[in-house]
Each structure stands twice: as C-alpha cells, then as structure tokens.
PDB file of N, CA and C in Angstrom:
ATOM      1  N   UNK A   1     312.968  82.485  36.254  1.00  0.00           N
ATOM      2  CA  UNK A   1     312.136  82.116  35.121  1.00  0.00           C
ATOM      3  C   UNK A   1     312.610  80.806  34.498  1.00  0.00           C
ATOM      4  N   UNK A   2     314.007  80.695  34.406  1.00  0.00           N
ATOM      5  CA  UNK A   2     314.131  79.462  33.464  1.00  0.00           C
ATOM      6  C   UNK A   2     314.467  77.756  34.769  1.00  0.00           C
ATOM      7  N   UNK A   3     314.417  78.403  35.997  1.00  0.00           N
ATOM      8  CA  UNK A   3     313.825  76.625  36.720  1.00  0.00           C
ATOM      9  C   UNK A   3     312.767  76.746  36.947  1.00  0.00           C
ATOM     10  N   UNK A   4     311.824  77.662  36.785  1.00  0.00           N
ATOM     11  CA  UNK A   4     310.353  77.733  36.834  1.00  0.00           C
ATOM     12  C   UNK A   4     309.815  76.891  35.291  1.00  0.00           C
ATOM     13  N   UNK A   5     310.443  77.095  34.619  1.00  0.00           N
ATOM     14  CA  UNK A   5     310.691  76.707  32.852  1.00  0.00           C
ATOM     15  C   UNK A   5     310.820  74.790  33.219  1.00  0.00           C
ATOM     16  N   UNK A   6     312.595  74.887  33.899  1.00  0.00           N
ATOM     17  CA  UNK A   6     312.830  73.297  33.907  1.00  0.00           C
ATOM     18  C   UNK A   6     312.065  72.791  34.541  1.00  0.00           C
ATOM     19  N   UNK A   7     311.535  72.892  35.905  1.00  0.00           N
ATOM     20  CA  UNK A   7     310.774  72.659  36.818  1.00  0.00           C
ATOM     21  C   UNK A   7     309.273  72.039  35.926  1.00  0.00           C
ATOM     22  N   UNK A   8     308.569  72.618  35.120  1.00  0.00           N
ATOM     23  CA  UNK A   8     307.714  72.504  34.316  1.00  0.00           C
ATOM     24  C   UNK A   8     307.884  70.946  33.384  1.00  0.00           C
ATOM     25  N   UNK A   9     308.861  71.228  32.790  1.00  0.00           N
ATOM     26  CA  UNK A   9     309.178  70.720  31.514  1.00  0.00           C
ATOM     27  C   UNK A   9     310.242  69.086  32.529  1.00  0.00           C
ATOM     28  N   UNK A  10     310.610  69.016  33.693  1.00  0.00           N
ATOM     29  CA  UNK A  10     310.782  67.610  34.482  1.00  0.00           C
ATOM     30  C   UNK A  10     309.336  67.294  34.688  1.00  0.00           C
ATOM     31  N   UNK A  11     308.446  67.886  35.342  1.00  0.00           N
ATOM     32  CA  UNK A  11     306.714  67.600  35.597  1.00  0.00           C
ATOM     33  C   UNK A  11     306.389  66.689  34.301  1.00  0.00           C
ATOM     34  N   UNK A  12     306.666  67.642  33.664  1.00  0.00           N
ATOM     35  CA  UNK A  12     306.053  66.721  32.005  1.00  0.00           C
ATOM     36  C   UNK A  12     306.547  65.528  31.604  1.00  0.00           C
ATOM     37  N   UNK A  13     308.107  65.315  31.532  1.00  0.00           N
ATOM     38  CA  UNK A  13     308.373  64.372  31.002  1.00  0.00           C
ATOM     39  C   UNK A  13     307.936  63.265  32.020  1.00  0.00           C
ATOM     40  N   UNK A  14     307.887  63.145  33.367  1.00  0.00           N
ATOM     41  CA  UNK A  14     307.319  62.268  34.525  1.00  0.00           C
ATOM     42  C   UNK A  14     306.114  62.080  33.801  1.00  0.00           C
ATOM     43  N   UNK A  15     305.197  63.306  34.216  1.00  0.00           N
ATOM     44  CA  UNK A  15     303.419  63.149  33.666  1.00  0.00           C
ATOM     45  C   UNK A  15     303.712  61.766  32.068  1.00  0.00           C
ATOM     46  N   UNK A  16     304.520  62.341  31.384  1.00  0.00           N
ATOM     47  CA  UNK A  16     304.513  61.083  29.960  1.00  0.00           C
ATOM     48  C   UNK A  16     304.997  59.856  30.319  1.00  0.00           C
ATOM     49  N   UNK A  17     306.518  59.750  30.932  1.00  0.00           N
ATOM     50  CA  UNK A  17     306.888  58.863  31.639  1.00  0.00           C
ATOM     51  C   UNK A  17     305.773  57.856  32.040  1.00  0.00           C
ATOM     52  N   UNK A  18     304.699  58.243  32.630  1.00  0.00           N
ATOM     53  CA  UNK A  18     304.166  57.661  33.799  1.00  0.00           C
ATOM     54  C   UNK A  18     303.391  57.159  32.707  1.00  0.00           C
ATOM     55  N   UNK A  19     302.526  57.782  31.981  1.00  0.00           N
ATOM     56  CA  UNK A  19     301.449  57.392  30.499  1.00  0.00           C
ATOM     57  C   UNK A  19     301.681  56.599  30.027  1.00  0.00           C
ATOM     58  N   UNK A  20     302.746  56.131  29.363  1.00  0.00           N
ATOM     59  CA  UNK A  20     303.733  55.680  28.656  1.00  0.00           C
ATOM     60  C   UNK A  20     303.674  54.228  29.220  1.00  0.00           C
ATOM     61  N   UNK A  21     303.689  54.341  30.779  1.00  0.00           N
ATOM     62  CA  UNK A  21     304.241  52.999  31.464  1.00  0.00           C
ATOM     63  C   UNK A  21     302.443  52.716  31.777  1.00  0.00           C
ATOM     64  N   UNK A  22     301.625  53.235  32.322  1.00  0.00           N
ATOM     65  CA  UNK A  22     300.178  52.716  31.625  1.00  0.00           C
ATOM     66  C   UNK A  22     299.696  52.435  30.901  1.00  0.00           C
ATOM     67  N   UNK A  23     299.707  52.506  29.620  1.00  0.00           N
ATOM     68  CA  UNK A  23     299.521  52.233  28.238  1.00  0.00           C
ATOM     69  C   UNK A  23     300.629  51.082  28.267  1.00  0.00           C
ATOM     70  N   UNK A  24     301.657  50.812  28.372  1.00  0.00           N
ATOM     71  CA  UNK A  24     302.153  49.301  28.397  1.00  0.00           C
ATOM     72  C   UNK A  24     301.700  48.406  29.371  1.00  0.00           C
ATOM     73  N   UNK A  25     301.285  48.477  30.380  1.00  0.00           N
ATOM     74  CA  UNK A  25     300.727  47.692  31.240  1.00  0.00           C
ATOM     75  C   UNK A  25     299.445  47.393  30.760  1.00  0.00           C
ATOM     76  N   UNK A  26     298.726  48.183  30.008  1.00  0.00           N
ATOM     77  CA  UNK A  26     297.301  47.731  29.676  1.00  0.00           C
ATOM     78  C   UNK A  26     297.084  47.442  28.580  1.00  0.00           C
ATOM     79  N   UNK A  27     298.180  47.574  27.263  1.00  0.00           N
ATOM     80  CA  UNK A  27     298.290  46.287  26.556  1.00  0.00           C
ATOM     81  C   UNK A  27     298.941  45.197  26.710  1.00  0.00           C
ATOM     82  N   UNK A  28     299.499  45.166  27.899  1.00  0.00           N
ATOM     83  CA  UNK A  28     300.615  43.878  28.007  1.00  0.00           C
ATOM     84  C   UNK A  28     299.096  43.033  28.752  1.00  0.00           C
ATOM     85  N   UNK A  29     298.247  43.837  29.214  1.00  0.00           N
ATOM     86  CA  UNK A  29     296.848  42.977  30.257  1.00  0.00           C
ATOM     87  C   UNK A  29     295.889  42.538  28.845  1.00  0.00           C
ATOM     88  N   UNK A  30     295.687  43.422  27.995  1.00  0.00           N
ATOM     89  CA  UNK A  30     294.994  42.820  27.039  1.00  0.00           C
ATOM     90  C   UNK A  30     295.778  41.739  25.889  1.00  0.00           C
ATOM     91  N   UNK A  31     296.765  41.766  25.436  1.00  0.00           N
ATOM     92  CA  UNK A  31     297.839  40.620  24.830  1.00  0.00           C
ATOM     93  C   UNK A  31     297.650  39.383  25.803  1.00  0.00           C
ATOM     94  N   UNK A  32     297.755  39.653  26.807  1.00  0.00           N
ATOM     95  CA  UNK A  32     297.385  38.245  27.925  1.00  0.00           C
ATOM     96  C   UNK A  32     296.504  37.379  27.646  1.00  0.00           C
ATOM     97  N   UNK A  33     295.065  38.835  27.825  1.00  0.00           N
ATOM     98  CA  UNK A  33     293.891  38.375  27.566  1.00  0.00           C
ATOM     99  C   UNK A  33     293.205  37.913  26.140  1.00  0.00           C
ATOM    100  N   UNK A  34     294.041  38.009  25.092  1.00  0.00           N
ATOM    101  CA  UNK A  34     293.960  37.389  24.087  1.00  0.00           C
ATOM    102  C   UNK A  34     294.685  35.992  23.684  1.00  0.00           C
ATOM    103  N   UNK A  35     295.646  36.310  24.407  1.00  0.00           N
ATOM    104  CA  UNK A  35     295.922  34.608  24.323  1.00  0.00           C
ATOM    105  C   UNK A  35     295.519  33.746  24.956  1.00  0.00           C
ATOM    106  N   UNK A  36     295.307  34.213  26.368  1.00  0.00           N
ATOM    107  CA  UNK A  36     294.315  33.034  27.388  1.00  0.00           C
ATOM    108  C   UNK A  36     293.171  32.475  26.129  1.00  0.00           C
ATOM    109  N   UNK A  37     292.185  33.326  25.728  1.00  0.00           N
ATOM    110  CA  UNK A  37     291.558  33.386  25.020  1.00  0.00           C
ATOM    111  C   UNK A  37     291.656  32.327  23.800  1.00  0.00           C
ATOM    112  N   UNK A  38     293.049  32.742  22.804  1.00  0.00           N
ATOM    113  CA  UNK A  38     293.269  31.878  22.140  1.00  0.00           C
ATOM    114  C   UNK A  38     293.210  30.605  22.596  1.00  0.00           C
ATOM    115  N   UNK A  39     294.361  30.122  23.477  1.00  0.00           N
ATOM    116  CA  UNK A  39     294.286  29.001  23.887  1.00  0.00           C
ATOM    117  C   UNK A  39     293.323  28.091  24.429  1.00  0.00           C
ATOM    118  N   UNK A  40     292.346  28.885  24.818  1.00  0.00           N
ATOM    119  CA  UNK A  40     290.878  28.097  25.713  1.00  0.00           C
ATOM    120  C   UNK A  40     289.954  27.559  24.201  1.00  0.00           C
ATOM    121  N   UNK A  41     289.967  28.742  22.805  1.00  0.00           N
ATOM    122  CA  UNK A  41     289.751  28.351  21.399  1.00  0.00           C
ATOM    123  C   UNK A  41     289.735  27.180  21.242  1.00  0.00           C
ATOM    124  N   UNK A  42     291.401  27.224  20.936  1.00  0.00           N
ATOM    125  CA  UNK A  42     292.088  25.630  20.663  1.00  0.00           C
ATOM    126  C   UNK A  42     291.846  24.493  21.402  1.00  0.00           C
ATOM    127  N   UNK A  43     291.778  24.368  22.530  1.00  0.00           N
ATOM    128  CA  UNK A  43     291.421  23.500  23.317  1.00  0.00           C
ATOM    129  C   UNK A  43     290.051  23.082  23.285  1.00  0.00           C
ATOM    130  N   UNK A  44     289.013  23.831  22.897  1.00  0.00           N
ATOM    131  CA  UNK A  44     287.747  23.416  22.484  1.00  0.00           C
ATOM    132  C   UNK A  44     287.743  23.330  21.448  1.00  0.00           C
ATOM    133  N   UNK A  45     288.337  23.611  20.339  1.00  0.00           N
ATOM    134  CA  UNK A  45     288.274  22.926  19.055  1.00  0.00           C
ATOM    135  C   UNK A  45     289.464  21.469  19.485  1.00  0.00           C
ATOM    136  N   UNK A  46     290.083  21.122  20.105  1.00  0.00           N
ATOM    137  CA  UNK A  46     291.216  20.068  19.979  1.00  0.00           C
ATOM    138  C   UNK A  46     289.615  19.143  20.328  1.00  0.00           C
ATOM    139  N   UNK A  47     289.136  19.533  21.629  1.00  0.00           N
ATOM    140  CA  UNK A  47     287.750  18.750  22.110  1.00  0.00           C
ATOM    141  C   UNK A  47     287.258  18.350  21.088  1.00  0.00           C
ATOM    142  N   UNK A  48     286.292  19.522  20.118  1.00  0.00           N
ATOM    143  CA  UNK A  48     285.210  18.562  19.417  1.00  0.00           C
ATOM    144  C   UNK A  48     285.962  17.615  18.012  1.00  0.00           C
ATOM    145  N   UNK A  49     287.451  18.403  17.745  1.00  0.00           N
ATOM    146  CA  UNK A  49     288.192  17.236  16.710  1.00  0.00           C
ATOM    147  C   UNK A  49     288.003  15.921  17.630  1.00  0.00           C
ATOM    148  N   UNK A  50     288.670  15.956  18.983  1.00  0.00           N
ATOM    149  CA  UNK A  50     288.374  14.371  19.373  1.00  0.00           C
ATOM    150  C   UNK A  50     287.061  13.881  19.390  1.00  0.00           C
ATOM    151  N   UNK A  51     286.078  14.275  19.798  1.00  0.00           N
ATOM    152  CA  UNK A  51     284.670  13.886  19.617  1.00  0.00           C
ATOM    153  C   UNK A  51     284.125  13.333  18.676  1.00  0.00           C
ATOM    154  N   UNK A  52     284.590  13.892  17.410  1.00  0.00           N
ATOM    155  CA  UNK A  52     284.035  13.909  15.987  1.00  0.00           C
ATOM    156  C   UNK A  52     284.902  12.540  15.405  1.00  0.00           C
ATOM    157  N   UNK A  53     286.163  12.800  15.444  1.00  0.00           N
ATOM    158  CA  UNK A  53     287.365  11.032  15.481  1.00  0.00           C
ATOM    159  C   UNK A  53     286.673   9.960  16.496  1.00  0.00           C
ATOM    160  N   UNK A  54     286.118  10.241  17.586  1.00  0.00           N
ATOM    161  CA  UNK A  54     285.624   9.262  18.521  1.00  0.00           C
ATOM    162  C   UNK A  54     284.700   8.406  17.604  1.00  0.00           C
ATOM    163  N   UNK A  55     283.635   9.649  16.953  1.00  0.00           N
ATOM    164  CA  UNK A  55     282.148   8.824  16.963  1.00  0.00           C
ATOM    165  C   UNK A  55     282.588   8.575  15.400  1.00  0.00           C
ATOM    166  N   UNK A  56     283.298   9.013  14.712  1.00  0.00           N
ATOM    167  CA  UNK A  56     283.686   8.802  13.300  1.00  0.00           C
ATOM    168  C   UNK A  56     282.614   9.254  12.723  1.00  0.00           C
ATOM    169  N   UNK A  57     282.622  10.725  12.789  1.00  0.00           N
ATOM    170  CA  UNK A  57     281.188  11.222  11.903  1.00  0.00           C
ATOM    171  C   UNK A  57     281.760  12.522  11.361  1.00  0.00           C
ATOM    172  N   UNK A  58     281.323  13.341  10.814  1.00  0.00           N
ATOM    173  CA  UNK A  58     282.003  14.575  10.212  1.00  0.00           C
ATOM    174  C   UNK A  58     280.587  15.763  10.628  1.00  0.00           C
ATOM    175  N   UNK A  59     281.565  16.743  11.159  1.00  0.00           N
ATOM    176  CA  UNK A  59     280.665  17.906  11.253  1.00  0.00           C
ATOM    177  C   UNK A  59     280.055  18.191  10.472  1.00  0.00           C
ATOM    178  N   UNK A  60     278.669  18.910   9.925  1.00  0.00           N
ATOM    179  CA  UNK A  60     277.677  18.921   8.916  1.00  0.00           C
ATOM    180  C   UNK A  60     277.753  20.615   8.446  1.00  0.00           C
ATOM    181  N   UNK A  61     278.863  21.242   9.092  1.00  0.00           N
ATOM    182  CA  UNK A  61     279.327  22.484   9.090  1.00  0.00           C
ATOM    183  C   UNK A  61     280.115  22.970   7.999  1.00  0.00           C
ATOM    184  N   UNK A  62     280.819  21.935   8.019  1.00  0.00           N
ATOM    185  CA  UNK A  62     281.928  21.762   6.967  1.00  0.00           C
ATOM    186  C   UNK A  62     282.379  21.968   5.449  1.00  0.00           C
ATOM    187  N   UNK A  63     281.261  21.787   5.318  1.00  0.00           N
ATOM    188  CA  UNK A  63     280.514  21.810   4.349  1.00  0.00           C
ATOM    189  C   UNK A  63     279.774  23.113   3.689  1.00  0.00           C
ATOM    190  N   UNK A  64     279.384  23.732   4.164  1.00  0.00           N
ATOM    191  CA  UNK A  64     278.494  24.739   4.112  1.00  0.00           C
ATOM    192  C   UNK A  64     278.711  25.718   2.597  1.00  0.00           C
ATOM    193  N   UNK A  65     279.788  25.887   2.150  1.00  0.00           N
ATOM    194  CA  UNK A  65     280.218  27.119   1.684  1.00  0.00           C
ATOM    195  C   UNK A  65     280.282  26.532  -0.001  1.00  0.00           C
ATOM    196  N   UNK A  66     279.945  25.357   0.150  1.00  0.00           N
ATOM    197  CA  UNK A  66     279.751  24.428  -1.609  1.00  0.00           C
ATOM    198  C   UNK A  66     278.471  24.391  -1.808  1.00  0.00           C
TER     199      UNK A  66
END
C-alpha cells in the first residue's frame, strides 16, 4: 500500500514538474513575442519621427486632446 502511495505521489510531482516547465516555455514564447513586437513599434515610430524632421512638418495628431 504505501509504494503504491509513493509510486502515485512520484507520478504527480513529474505530471507538475512537467506543467510547470510548459507554462515557462509558453511565457518565455509570449515575452519574446512582445518584445519583437515592441521593437518593430519603435522602429516605426523612429521611421515616421524621421519623416516628419525630413519634411519639417508636425503631425496633425498631436494635437488632438486641446
């Protein structure tokens, strides 16, 4: 009865073990995917800041909230 018991209760901690290490892998895939993310942001805003310095004009956006 009681390695029928341990036997059980090693199953389990593996079964969590294993959860445990999925659930970090699939926020460590989404943290990724938020910074790729971020960074592709920035880089299209770095774009239209240069665009906007190029033509020397000001976004009409900018504004909005006065």
């Amino acid at each position: 009865m009681q390695e029928k018991l341990e036997k059980q209760k090693a199953e389990y901690v593996e079964k969590m073990k294993n959860k445990i290490a999925l659930i970090h892998k699939e926020a460590e895939e989404k943290k990724a995917m938020v910074e790729a993310k971020r960074g592709e942001d920035l880089l299209k805003a770095e774009e239209i800041a240069a665009k906007y310095r190029a033509t020397g004009t000001t976004p009409n956006k900018v504004l909005g909230c006065f």
